[in-house]
Protein backbone atom coordinates (compact mmCIF):
# COMPACT_ATOMS: atom_id res chain seq x y z
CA UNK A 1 0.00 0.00 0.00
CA UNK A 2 1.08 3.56 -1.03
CA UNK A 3 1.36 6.20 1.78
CA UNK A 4 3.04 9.11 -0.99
CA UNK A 5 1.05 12.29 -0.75
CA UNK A 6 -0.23 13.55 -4.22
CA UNK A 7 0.40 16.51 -6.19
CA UNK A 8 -2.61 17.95 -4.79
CA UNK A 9 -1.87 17.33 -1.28
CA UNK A 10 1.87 18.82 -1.90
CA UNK A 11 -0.38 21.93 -2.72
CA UNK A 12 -2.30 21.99 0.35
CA UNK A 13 0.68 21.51 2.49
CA UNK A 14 2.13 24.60 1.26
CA UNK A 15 -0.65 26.26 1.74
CA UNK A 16 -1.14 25.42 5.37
CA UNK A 17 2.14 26.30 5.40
CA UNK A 18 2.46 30.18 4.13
CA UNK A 19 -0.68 30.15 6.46
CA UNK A 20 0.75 29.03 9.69
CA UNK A 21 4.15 31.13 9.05
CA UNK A 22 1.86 34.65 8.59
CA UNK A 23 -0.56 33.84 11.58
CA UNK A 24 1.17 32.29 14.12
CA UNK A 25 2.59 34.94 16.10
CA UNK A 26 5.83 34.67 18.99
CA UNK A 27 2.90 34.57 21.43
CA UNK A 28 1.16 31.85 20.29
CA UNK A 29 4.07 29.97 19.24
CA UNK A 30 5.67 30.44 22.90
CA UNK A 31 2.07 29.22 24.19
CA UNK A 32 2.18 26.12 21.94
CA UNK A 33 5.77 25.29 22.90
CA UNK A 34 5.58 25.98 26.72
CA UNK A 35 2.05 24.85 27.31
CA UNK A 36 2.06 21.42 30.33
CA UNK A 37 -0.28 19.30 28.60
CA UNK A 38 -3.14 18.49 26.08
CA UNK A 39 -5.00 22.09 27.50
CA UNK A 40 -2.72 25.14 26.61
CA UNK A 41 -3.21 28.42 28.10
CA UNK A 42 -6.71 28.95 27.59
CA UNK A 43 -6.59 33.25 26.14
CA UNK A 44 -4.07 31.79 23.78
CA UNK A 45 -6.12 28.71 22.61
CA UNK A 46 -9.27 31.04 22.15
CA UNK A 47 -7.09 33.80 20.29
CA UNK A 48 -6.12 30.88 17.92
CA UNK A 49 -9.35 30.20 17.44
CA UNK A 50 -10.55 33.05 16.29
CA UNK A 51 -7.69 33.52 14.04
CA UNK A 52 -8.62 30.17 12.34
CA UNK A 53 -12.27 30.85 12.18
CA UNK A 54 -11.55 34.18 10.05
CA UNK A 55 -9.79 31.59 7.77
CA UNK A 56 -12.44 29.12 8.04
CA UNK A 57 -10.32 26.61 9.35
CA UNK A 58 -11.54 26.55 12.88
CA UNK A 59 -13.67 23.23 12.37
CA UNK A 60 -12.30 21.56 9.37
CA UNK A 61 -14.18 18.20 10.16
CA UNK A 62 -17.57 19.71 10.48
CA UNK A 63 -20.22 19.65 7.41
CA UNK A 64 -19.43 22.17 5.08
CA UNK A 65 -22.80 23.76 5.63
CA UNK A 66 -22.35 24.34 9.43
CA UNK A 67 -18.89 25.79 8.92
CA UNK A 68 -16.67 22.69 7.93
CA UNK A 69 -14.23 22.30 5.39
CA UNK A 70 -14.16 19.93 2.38
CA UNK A 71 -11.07 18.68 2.90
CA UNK A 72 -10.07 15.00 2.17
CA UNK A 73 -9.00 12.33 5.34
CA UNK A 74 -5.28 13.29 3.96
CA UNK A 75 -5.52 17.00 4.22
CA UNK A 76 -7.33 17.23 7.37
CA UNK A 77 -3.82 14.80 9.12
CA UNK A 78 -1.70 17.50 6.63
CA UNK A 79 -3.07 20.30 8.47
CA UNK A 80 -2.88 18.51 12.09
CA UNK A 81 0.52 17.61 11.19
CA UNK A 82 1.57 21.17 9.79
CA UNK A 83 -0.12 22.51 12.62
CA UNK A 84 2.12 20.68 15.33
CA UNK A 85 5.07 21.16 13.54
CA UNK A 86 4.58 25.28 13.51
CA UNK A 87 4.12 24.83 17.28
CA UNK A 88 0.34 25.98 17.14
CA UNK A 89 -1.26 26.18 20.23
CA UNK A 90 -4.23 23.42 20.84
CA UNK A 91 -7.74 23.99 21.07
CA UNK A 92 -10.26 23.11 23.61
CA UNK A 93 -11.77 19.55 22.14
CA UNK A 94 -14.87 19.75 24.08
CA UNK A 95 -16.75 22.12 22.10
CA UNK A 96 -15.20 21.63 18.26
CA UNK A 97 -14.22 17.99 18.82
CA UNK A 98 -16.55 16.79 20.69
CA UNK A 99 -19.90 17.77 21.38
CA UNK A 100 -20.28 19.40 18.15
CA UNK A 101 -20.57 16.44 15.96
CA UNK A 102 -22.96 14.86 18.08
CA UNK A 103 -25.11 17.96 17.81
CA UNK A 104 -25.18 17.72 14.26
CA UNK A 105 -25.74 13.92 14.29
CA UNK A 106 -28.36 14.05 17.40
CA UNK A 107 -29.21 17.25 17.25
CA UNK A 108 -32.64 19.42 16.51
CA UNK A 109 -32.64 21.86 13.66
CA UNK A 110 -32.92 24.78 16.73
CA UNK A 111 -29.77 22.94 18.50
CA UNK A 112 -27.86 23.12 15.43
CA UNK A 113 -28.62 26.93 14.40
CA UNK A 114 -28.52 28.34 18.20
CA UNK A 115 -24.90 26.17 19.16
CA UNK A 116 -22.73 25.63 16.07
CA UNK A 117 -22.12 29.24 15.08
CA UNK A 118 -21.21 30.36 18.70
CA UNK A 119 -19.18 27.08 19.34
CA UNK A 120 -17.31 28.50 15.84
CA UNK A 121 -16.79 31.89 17.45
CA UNK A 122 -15.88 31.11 20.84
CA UNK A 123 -19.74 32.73 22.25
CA UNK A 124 -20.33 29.33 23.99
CA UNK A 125 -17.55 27.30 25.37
CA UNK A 126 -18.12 24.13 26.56
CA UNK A 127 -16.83 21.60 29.48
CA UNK A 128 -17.81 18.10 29.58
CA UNK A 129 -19.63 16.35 32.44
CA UNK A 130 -19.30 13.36 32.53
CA UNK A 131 -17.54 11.51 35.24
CA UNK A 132 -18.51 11.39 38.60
CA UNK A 133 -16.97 10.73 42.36
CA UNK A 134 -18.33 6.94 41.90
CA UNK A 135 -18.30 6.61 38.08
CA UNK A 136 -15.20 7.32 36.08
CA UNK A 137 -14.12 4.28 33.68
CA UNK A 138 -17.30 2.56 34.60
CA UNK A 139 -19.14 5.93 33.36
CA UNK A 140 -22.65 3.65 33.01
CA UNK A 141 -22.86 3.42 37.19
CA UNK A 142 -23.46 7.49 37.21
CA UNK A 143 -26.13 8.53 39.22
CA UNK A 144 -26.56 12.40 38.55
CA UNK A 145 -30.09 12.83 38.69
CA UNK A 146 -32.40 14.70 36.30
CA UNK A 147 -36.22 14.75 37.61
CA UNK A 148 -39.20 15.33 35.23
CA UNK A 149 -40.79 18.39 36.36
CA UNK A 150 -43.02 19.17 32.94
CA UNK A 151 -41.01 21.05 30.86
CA UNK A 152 -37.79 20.53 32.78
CA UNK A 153 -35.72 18.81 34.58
CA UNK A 154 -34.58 18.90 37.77
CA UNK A 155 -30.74 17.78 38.29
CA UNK A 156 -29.09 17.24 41.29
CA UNK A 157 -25.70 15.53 41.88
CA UNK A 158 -21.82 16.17 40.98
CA UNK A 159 -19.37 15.60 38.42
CA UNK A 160 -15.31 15.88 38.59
CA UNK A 161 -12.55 16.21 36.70
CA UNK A 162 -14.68 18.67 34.32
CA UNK A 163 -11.67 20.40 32.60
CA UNK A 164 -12.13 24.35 32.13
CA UNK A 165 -15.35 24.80 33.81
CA UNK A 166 -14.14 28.28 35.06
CA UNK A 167 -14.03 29.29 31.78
CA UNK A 168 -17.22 27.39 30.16
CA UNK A 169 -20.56 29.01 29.55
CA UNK A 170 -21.83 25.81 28.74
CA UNK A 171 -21.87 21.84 30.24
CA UNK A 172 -22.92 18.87 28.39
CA UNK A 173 -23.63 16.25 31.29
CA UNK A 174 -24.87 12.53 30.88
CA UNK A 175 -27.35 11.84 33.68
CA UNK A 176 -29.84 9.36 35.38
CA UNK A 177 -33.79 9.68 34.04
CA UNK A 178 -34.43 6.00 34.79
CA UNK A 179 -33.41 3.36 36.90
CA UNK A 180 -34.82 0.57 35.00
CA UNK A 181 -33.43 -1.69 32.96
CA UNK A 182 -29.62 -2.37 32.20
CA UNK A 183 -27.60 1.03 33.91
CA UNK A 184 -26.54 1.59 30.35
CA UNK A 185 -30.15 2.51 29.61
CA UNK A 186 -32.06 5.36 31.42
CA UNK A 187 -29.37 8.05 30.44
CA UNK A 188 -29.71 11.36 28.90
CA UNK A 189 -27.38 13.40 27.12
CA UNK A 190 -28.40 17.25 28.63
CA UNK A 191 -26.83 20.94 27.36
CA UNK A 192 -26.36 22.57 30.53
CA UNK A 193 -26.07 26.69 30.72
CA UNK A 194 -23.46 27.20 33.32
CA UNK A 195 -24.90 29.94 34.56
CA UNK A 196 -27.85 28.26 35.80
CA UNK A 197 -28.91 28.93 39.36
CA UNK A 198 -27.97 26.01 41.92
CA UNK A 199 -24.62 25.17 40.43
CA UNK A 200 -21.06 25.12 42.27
CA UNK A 201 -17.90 25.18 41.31
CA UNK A 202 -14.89 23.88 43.07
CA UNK A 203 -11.03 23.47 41.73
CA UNK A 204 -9.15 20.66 41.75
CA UNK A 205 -5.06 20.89 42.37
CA UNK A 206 -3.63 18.61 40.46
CA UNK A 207 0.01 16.70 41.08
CA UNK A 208 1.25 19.40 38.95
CA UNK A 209 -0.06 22.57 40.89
CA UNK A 210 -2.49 23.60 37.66
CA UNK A 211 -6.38 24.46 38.71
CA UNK A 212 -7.53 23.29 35.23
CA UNK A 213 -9.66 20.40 36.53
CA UNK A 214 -12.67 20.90 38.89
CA UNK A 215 -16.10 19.13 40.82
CA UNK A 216 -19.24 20.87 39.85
CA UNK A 217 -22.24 20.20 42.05
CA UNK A 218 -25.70 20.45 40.89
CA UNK A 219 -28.19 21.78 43.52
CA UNK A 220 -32.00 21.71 42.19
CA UNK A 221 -30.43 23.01 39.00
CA UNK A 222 -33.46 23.69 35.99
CA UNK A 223 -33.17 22.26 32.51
CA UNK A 224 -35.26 23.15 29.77
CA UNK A 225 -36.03 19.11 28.32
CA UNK A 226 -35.15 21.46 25.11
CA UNK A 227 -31.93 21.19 26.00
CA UNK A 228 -31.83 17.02 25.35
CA UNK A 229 -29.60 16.11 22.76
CA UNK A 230 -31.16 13.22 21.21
CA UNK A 231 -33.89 11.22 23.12
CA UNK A 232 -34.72 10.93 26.83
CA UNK A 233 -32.91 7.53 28.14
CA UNK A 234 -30.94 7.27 25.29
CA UNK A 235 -27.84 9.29 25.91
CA UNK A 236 -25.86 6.40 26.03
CA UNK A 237 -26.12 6.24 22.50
CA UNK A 238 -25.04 9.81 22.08
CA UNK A 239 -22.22 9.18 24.55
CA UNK A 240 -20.87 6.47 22.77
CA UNK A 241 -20.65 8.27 19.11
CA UNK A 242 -18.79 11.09 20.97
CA UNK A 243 -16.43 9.53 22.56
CA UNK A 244 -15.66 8.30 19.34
CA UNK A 245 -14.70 11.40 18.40
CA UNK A 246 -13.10 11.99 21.88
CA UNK A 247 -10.41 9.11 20.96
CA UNK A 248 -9.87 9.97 17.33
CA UNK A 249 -7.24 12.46 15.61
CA UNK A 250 -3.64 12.69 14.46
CA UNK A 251 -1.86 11.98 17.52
CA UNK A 252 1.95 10.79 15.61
CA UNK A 253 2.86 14.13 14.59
CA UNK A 254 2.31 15.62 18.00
CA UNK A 255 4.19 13.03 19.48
CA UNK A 256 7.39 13.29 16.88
CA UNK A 257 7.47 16.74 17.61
CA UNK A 258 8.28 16.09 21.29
CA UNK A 259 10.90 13.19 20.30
CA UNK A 260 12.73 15.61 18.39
CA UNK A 261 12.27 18.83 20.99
CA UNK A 262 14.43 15.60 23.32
CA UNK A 263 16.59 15.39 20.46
CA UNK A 264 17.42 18.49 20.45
CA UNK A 265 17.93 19.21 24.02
CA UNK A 266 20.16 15.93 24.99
CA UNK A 267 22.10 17.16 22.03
CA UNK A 268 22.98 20.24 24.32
CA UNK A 269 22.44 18.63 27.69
CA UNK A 270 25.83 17.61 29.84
CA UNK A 271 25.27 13.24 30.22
CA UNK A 272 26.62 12.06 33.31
CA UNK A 273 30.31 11.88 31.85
CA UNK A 274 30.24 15.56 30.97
CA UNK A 275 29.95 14.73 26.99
CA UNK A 276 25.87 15.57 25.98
CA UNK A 277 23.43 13.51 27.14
CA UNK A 278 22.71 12.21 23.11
CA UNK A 279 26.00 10.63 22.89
CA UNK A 280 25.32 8.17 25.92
CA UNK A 281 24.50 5.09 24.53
CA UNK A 282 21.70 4.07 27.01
CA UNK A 283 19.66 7.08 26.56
CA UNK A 284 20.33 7.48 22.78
CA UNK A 285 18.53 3.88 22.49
CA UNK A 286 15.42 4.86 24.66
CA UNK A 287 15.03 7.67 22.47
CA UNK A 288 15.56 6.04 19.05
CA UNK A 289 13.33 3.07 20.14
CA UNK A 290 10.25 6.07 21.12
CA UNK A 291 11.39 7.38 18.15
CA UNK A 292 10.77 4.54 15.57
CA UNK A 293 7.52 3.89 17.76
CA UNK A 294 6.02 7.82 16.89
CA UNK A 295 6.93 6.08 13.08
CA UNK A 296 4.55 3.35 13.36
CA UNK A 297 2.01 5.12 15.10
CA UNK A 298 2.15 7.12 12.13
CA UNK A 299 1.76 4.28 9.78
CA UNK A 300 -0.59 3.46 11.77
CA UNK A 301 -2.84 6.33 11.43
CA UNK A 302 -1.95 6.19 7.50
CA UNK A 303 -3.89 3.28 7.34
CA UNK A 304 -6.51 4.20 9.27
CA UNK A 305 -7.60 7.13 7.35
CA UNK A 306 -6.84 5.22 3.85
CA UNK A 307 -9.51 2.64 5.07
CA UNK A 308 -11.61 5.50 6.49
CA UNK A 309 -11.17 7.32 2.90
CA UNK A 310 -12.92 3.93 1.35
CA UNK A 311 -16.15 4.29 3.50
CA UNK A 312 -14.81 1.64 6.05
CA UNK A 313 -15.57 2.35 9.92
CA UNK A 314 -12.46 2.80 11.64
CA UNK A 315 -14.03 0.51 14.43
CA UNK A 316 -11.97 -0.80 17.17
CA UNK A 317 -8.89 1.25 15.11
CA UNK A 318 -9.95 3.93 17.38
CA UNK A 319 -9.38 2.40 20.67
CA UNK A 320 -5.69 1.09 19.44
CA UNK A 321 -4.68 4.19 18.18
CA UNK A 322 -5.40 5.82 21.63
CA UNK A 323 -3.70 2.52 23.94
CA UNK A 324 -0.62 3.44 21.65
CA UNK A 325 -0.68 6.98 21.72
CA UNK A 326 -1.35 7.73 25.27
CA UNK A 327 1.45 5.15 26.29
CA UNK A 328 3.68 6.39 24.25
CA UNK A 329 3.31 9.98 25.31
CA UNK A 330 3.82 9.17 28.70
CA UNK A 331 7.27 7.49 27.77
CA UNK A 332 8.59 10.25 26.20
CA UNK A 333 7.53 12.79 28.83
CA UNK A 334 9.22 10.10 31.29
CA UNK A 335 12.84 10.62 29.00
CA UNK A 336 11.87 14.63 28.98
CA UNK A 337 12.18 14.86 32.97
CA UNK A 338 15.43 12.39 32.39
CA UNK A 339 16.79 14.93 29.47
CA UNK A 340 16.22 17.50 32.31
CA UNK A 341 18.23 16.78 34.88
CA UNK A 342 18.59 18.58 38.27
CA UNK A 343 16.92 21.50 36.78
CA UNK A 344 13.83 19.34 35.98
CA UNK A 345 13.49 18.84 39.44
CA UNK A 346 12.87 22.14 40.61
CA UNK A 347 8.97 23.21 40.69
CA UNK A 348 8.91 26.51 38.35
CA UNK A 349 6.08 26.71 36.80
CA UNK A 350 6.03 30.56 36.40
CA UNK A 351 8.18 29.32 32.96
CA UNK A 352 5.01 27.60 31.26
CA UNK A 353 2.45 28.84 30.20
CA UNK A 354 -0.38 26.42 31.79
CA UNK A 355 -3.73 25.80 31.14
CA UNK A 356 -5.61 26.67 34.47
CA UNK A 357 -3.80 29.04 37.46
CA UNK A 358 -1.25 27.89 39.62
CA UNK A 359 -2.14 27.41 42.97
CA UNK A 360 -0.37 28.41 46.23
CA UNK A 361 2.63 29.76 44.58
CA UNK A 362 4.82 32.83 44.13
CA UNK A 363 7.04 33.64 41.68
CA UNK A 364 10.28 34.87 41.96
CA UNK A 365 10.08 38.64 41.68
CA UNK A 366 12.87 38.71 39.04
CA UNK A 367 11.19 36.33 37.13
CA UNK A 368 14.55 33.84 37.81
CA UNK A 369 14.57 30.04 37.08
CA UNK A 370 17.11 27.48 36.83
CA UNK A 371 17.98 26.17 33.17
CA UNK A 372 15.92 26.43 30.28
CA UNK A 373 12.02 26.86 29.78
CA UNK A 374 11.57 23.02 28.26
CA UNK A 375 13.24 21.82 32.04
CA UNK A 376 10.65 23.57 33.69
CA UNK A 377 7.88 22.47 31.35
CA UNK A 378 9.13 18.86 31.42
CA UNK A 379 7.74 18.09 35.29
CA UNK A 380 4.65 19.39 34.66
CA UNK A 381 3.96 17.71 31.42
CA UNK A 382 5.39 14.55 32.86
CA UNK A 383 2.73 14.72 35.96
CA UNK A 384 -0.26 15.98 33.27
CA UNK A 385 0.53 13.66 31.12
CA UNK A 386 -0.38 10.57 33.55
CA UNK A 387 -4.12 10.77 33.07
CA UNK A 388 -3.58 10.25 29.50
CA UNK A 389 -4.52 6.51 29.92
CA UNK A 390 -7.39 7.17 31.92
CA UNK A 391 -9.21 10.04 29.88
CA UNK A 392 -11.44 8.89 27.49
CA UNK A 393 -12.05 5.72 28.34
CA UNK A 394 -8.93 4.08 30.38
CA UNK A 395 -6.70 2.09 28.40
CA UNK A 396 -7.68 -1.36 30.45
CA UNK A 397 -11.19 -0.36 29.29
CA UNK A 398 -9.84 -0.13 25.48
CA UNK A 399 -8.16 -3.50 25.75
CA UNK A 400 -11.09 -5.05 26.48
CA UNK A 401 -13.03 -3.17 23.58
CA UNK A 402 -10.38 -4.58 20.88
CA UNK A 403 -10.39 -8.22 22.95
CA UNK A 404 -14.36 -8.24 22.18
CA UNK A 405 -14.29 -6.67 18.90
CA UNK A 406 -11.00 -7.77 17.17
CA UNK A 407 -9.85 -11.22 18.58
CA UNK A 408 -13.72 -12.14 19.31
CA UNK A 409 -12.72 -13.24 23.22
């Protein structure tokens, strides 16, 4: 099978390209390269945003007709690729990503003219609400409960780890409007306004020091049954298809952009004899073996969207792609905070540029830190980057998806 990109696609990287080098200012560029994990600084993601949406690149994957582009599989991996290799800043998944496409798969014809625009502009930013205190991989045992009450409901409950919901507007939330049957069933998939009376915020600290995480608790809180996103006690069904989209994307080029940022800094970086940390055989072989393994994932992902580009359903695909990138993310943050040294060790996070505040700390008044910014990133991505085989449906959970669905046990 032939991986070559065409003529055409030649074009189109070019394009993205000239694009990327007029656009992408120091700022955003600095927030790209010093942001701690898969959530950049959030007034630099939504400034990138914008910047795309004037282009009309903000939502690429979307229908053409709600704002999309009609781009091929291959262009929309050129652009991801182009994008990482510029050292563009991310953008927040849970509106574009995620809860977007099941709005205009589930969604009314009202849903899909009131959210999609202001999802496009940045208006409504979403969080996602889904896991809760006593239902994280096993996400069917939730119990957040939404009462008919006529032309509402009434929810009441919690969820945690909701990334961003300081800065979200908007919530979409699975929750509990049955108890009968299988726990799978008697779910629905509600929009939330965040400024709805009865709701609480609380931050989470995370191992790294970043607020970006939080609990929200839902006291008596009113919502229109307008707001359901597909049927009543079928949100599972609606869950399912976005987490889908949750798992999915161009995760290789990402990924060989770190390998070579540790490239270049044990290149520079004193080993243990005094001669730079690339030349030690032991650490030059972690990194070439991570290195070969961003290559397959790569290949990988090739031949995913060549089957996807025939009309075939990428099907348990999904679930490998994310076992293998999430582990091997966390192995190259792991030879990051070994590239770093000593000056890895120390906790400056005043260097990054985060997604959420800081908590309980003070920065040097002079601004001083010890070695260069990627040492002070690498802790904080390497302590971020732990939950990557949890999110999205933990890693044991995708194993057992591809031992049901590919090897039939």
């Amino acid at each position: 099978m032939e991986y070559d990109w065409s003529a055409g696609d030649l074009a189109f990287r070019d394009e993205v390209r000239e694009f990327l080098a007029a656009k992408l200012t120091p700022e955003l560029r600095r927030a790209g390269r010093l942001a701690t994990s898969v959530y950049p600084d959030h007034e630099a993601s939504t400034e990138w945003q914008q910047i795309l949406h004037e282009r009309g690149w903000a939502a690429p994957a979307w229908p053409v007709e709600h704002g999309g582009c009609d781009w091929s599989l291959t262009q929309h991996y050129i652009f991801q690729r182009e994008s990482a290799l510029a050292g563009a800043p991310a953008l927040s998944p849970m509106g574009i990503k995620m809860v977007a496409p099941a709005i205009i798969a589930f969604g009314t014809e009202e849903q899909k003219a009131f959210y999609l625009p202001r999802i496009l502009t940045g208006e409504v930013f979403f969080c996602q609400g889904y896991s809760e205190p006593e239902a994280g991989s096993d996400l069917a045992a939730l119990t957040m409960a939404a009462v008919d009450d006529g032309e509402d409901f009434v929810c009441t409950g919690s969820k945690i780890w909701t990334t961003h919901a300081t800065e979200a507007n908007w919530i979409f939330c699975l929750v509990r409007t049955s108890r009968t049957g299988k726990k799978q069933q008697g779910i629905t998939f509600l929009l939330i306004d965040m400024t709805s009376p009865g709701i609480e915020i609380r931050p989470l600290v995370m191992t790294s020091g970043e607020q970006v995480q939080n609990q929200v608790f839902f006291d008596n809180v009113r919502v229109p049954k307008a707001n359901v996103l597909g049927r009543i006690d079928d949100g599972w069904t609606v869950a399912k298809y976005l987490l889908v989209h949750e798992r999915g994307g161009a995760a290789a080029p990402w990924l060989q952009v770190m390998a070579q940022d540790i490239a270049t800094a044990a290149a520079q970086q004193p080993g243990p004899d005094g001669t730079p940390l690339l030349d030690d055989r032991t650490f030059a072989a972690k990194l070439a073996d991570l290195r070969i393994r961003t290559e397959v994932l790569e290949i990988l992902e090739f031949r995913t969207i060549s089957a996807m580009a025939q009309g075939k359903n990428a099907g348990p695909a999904s679930s490998m792609l994310k076992i293998l990138a999430t582990e091997l993310s966390q192995k190259l943050t792991e030879l990051a905070l070994e590239a770093a040294g000593p000056s890895g060790r120390v906790y400056q996070p005043h260097v990054t540029m985060p997604g959420g505040p800081i908590a309980q700390f003070t920065p040097p008044a002079d601004g001083y830190h010890s070695g260069a910014d990627w040492q002070a990133v690498a802790p904080l991505r390497y302590f971020n980057d732990r939950a990557g085989s949890i999110y999205a449906g933990s890693n044991e959970i995708q194993r057992n998806i591809l031992a049901k669905a590919a090897l039939g046990l």
